[in-house]
Protein backbone atom coordinates (compact mmCIF):
# COMPACT_ATOMS: atom_id res chain seq x y z
CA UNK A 1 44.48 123.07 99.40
CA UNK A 2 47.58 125.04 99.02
CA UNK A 3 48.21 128.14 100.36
CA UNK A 4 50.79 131.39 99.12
CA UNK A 5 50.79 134.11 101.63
CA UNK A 6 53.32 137.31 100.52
CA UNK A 7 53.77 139.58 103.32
CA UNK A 8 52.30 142.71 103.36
CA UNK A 9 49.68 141.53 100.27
CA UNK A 10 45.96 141.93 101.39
CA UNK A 11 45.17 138.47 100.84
CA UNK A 12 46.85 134.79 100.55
CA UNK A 13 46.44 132.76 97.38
CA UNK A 14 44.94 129.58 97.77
CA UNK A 15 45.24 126.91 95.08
CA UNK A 16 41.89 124.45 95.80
CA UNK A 17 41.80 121.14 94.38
CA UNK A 18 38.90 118.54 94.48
CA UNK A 19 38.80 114.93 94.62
CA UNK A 20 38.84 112.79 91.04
CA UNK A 21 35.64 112.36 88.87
CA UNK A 22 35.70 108.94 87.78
CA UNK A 23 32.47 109.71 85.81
CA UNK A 24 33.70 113.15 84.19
CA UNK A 25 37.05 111.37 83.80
CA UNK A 26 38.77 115.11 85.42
CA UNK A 27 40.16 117.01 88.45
CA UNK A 28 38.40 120.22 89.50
CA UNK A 29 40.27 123.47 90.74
CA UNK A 30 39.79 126.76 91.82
CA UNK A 31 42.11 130.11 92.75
CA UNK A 32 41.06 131.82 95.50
CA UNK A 33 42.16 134.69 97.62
CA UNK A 34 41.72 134.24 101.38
CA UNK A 35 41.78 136.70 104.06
CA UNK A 36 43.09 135.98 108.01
CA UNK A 37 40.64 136.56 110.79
CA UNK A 38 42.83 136.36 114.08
CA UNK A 39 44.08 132.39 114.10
CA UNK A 40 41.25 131.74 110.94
CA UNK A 41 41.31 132.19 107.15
CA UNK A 42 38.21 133.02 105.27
CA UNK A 43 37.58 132.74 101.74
CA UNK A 44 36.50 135.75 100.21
CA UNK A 45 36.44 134.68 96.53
CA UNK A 46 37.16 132.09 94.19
CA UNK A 47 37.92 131.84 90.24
CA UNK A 48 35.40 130.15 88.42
CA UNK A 49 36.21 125.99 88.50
CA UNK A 50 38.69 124.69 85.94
CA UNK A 51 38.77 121.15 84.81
CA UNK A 52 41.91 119.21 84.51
CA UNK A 53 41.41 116.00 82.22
CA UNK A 54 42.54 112.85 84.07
CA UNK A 55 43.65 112.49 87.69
CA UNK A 56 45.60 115.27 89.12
CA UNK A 57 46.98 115.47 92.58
CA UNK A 58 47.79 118.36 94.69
CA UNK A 59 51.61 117.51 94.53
CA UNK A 60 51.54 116.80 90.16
CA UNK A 61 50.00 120.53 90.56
CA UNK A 62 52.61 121.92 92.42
CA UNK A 63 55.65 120.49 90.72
CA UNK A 64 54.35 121.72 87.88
CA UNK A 65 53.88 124.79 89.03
CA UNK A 66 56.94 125.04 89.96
CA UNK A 67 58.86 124.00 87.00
CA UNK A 68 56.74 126.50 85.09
CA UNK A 69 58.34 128.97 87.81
CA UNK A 70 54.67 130.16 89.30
CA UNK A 71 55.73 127.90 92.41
CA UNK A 72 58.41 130.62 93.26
CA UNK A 73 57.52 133.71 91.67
CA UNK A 74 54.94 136.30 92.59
CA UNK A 75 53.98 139.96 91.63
CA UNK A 76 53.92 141.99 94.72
CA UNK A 77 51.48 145.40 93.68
CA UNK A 78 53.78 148.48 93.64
CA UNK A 79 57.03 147.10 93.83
CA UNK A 80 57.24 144.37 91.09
CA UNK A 81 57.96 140.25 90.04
CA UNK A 82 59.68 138.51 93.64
CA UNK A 83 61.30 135.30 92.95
CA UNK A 84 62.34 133.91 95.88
CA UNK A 85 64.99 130.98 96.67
CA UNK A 86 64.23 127.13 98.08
CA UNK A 87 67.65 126.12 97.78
CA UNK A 88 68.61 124.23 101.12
CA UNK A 89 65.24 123.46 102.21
CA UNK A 90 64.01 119.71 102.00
CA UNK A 91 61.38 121.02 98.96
CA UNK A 92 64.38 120.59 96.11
CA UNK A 93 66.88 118.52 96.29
CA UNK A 94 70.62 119.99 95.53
CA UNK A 95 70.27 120.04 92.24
CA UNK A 96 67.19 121.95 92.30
CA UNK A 97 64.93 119.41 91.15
CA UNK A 98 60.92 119.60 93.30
CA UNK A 99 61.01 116.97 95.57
CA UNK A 100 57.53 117.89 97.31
CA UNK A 101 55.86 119.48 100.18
CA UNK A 102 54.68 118.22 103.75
CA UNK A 103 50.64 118.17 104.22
CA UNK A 104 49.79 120.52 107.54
CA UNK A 105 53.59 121.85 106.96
CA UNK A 106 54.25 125.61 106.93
CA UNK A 107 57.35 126.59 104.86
CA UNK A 108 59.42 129.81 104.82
CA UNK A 109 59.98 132.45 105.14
CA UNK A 110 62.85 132.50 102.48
CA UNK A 111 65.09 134.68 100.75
CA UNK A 112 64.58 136.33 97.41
CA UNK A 113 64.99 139.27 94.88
CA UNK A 114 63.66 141.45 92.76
CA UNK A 115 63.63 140.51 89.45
CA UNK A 116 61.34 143.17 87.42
CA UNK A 117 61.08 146.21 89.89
CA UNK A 118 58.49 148.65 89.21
CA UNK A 119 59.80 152.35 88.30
CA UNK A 120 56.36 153.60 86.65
CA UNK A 121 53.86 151.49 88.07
CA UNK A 122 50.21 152.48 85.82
CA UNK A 123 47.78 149.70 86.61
CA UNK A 124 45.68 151.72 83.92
CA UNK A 125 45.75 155.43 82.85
CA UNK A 126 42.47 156.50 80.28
CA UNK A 127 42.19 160.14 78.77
CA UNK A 128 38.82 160.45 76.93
CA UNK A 129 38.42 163.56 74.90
CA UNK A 130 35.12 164.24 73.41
CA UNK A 131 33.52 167.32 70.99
CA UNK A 132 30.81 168.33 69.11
CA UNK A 133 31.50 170.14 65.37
CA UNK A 134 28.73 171.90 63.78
CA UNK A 135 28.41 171.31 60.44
CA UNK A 136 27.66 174.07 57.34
CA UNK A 137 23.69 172.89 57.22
CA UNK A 138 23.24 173.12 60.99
CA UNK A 139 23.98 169.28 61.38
CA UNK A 140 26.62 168.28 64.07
CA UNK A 141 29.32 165.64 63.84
CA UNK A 142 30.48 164.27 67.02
CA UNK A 143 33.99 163.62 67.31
CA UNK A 144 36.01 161.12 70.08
CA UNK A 145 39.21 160.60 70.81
CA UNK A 146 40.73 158.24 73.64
CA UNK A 147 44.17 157.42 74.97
CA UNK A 148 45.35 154.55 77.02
CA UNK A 149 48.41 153.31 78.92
CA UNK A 150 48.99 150.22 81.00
CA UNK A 151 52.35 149.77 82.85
CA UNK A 152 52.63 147.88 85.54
CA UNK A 153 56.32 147.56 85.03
CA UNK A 154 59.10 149.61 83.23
CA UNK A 155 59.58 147.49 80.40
CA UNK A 156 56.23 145.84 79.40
CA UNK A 157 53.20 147.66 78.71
CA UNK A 158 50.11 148.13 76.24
CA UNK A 159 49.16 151.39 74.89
CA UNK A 160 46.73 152.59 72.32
CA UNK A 161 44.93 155.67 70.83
CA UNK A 162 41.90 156.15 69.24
CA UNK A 163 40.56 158.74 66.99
CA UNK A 164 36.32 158.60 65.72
CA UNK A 165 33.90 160.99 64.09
CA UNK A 166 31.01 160.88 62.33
CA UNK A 167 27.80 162.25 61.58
CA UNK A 168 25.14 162.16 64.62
CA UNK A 169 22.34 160.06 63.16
CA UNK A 170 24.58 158.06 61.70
CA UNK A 171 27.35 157.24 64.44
CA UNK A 172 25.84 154.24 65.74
CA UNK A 173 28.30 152.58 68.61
CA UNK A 174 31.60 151.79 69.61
CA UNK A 175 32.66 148.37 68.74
CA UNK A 176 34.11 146.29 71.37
CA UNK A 177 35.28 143.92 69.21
CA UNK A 178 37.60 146.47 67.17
CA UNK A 179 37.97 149.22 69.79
CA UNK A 180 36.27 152.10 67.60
CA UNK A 181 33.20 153.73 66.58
CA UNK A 182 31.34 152.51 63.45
CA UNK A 183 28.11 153.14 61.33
CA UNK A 184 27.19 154.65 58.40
CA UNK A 185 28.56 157.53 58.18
CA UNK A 186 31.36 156.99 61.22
CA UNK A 187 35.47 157.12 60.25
CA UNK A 188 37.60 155.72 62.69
CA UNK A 189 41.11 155.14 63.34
CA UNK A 190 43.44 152.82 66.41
CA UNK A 191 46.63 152.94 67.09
CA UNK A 192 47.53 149.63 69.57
CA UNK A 193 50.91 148.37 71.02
CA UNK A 194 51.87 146.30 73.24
CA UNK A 195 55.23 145.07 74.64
CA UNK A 196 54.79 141.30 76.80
CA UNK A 197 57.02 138.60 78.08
CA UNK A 198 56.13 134.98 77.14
CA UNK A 199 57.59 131.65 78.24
CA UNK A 200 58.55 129.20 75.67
CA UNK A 201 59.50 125.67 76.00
CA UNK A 202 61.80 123.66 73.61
CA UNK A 203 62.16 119.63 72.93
CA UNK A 204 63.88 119.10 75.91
CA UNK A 205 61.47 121.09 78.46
CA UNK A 206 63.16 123.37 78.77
CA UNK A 207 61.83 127.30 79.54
CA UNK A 208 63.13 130.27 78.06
CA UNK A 209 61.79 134.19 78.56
CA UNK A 210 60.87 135.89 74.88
CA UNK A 211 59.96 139.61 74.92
CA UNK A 212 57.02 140.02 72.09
CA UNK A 213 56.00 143.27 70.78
CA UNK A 214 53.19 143.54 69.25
CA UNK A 215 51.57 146.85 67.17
CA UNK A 216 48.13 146.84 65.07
CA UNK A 217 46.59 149.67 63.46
CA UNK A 218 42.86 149.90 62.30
CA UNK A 219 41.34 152.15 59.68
CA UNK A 220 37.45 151.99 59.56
CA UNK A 221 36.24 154.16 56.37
CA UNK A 222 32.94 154.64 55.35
CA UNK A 223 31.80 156.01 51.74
CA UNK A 224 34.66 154.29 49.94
CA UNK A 225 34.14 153.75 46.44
CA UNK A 226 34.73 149.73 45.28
CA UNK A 227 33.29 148.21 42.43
CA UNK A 228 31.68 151.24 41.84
CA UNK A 229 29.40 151.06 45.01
CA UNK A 230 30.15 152.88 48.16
CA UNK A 231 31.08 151.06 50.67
CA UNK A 232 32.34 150.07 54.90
CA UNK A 233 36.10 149.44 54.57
CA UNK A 234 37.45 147.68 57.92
CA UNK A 235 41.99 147.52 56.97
CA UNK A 236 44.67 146.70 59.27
CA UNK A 237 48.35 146.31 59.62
CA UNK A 238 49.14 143.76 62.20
CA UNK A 239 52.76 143.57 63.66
CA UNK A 240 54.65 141.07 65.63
CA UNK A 241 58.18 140.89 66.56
CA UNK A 242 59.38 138.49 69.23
CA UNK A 243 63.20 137.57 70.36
CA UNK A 244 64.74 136.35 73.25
CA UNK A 245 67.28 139.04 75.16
CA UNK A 246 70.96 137.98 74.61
CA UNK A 247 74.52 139.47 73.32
CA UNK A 248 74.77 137.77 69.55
CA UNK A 249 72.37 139.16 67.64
CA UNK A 250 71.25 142.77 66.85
CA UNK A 251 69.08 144.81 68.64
CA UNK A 252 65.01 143.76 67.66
CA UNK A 253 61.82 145.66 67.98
CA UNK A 254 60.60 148.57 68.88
CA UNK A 255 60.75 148.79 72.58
CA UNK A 256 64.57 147.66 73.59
CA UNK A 257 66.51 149.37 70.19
CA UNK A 258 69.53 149.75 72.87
CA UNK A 259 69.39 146.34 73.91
CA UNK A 260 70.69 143.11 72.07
CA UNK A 261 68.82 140.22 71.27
CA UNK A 262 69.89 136.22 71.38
CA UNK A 263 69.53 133.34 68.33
CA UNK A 264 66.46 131.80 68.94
CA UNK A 265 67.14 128.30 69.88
CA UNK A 266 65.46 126.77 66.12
CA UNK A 267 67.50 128.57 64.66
CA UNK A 268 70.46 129.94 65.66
CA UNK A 269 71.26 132.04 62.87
CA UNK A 270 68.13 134.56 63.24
CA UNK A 271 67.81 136.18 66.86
CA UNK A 272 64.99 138.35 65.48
CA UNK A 273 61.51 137.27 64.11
CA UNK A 274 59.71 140.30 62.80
CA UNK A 275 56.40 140.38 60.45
CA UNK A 276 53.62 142.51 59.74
CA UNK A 277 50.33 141.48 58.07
CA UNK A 278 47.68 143.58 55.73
CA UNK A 279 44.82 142.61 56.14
CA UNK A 280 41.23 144.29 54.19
CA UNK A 281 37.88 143.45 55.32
CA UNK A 282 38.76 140.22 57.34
CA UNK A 283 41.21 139.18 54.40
CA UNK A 284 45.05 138.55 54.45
CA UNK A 285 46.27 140.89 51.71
CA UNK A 286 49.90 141.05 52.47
CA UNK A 287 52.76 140.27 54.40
CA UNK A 288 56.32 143.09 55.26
CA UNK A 289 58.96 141.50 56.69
CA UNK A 290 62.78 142.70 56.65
CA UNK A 291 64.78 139.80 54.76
CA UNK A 292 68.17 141.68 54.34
CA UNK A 293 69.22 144.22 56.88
CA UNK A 294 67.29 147.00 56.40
CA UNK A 295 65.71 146.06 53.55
CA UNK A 296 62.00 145.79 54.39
CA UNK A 297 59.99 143.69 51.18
CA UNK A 298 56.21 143.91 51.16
CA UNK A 299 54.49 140.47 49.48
CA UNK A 300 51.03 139.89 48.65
CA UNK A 301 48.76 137.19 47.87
CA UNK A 302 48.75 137.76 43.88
CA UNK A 303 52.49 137.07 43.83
CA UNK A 304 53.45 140.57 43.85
CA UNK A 305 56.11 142.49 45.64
CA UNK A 306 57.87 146.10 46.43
CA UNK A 307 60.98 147.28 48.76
CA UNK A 308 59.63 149.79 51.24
CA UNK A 309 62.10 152.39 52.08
CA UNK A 310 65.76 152.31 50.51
């Protein structure tokens, strides 16, 4: 086992990994949290098992770990992402390279910072509105609307909003696959975005930080006329936009406008990778992206095209 205990957290993460399965050919592990009782630790809970392929040993774990940068960094709750520094301790070496850690050996404390300090902190914030409109022939159309906000730091968050009506007999449930109400005679609309960090690594191994923004939004319409039959209609427009934070590109995105983003490292040229897909009833329709500055084409699968905007 390996333990992480954060001061001041309720609980220590343990890392628990079991002996090699010569006749699975894998390496089982578990997360758990454990909790102190006086000189004792107790285990409160545990993930559900994960199976490595191949032999894997507590110390391949860690070293990964650490290169990945899990090793030293850690999200304390209402404050934000700690990284703290093993420089001058017998764990790296002086180039900063994992050299390993002691069995029955308790490390630290060490120094650190604050890399990603909380200034909203929303775990989760939900307003649900809900109302009933009466129709002309005494019929009643329910109507639902819900908002949502998660923000656990300043700069990365996912919100969306969600509009639904339809008549009574015929709203039948909201979809957890698409976040809305459908049925037969249900409309429904979503508005999603989202704003997430993401670690990429190039030929060499080497890890770099992307900010990715995401946005979607979903139109479910019933009673639309195709074909000359009325139909369900599920559309969407899909966005992505991703970039890595730098000084030689222009800004990217919604989220940091006043910010400037870096080349990416394929291709040095374009800091900024932005698209948006159409898609109709499951099918890719269509694709936006902006291939001049400020010129924003729309292409779709029959081959043709239009400029949106000027």
């Amino acid at each position: 086992i390996f333990d992480k205990e954060i001061r001041g957290e309720e609980y220590i993460s343990r890392i628990r990994l079991y002996p090699y399965d010569s006749g699975e050919g894998s390496t089982r592990s578990q997360a758990c949290d454990v909790s102190r009782s006086g000189s004792s630790r107790v285990v409160e809970r545990c993930s559900e098992p994960l199976d490595f392929a191949g032999e894997v040993l507590i110390g391949d774990l860690l070293k990964n770990n650490y290169e990945a940068g899990t090793l030293t960094s850690e999200a304390v709750v209402a404050n934000g992402n700690y990284t703290f520094d093993l420089s001058g301790t017998d764990i790296v070496d002086g180039n900063g390279n994992f050299v390993g850690l002691t069995p029955d050996t308790e490390y630290g404390p060490f120094d650190g910072t604050f890399e990603s300090s909380i200034k909203m902190g929303i775990d989760r914030m939900t307003i649900s509105l809900s109302s009933i409109l009466e129709n002309g022939d005494e019929s009643s159309i329910p109507v639902a609307a819900e908002f949502s906000l998660q923000r656990r730091v300043d700069d990365l968050f996912t919100a969306s909003l969600g509009y639904s009506y339809g008549e009574e007999d015929d709203y039948d449930f909201i979809s957890d696959a698409i976040g809305i109400g459908v049925g037969g005679d249900a409309q429904a609309f979503l508005l999603e975005y989202a704003v997430t960090e993401e670690e990429l690594a190039n030929e060499n191994d080497e890890l770099s930080t992307i900010e990715v923004e995401r946005g979607s939004w979903t139109i479910y319409r019933t009673g639309v006329t195709l074909g000359g039959d009325e139909q369900s209609v599920l559309s969407q427009i899909v966005t992505r936009t991703e970039y890595e934070q730098g000084d030689e590109e222009e800004a990217c995105g919604l989220n940091d406008r006043n910010k400037l983003s870096a080349a990416t490292p394929d291709d040095p040229d374009e800091g900024c990778d932005a698209v948006a897909y159409l898609t109709v009833r499951g099918a890719l329709v269509g694709t936006i992206r902006e291939e001049r500055e400020n010129v924003f084409v729309a292409r779709f699968v029959d081959g043709t095209w239009m400029i949106i905007g000027d």
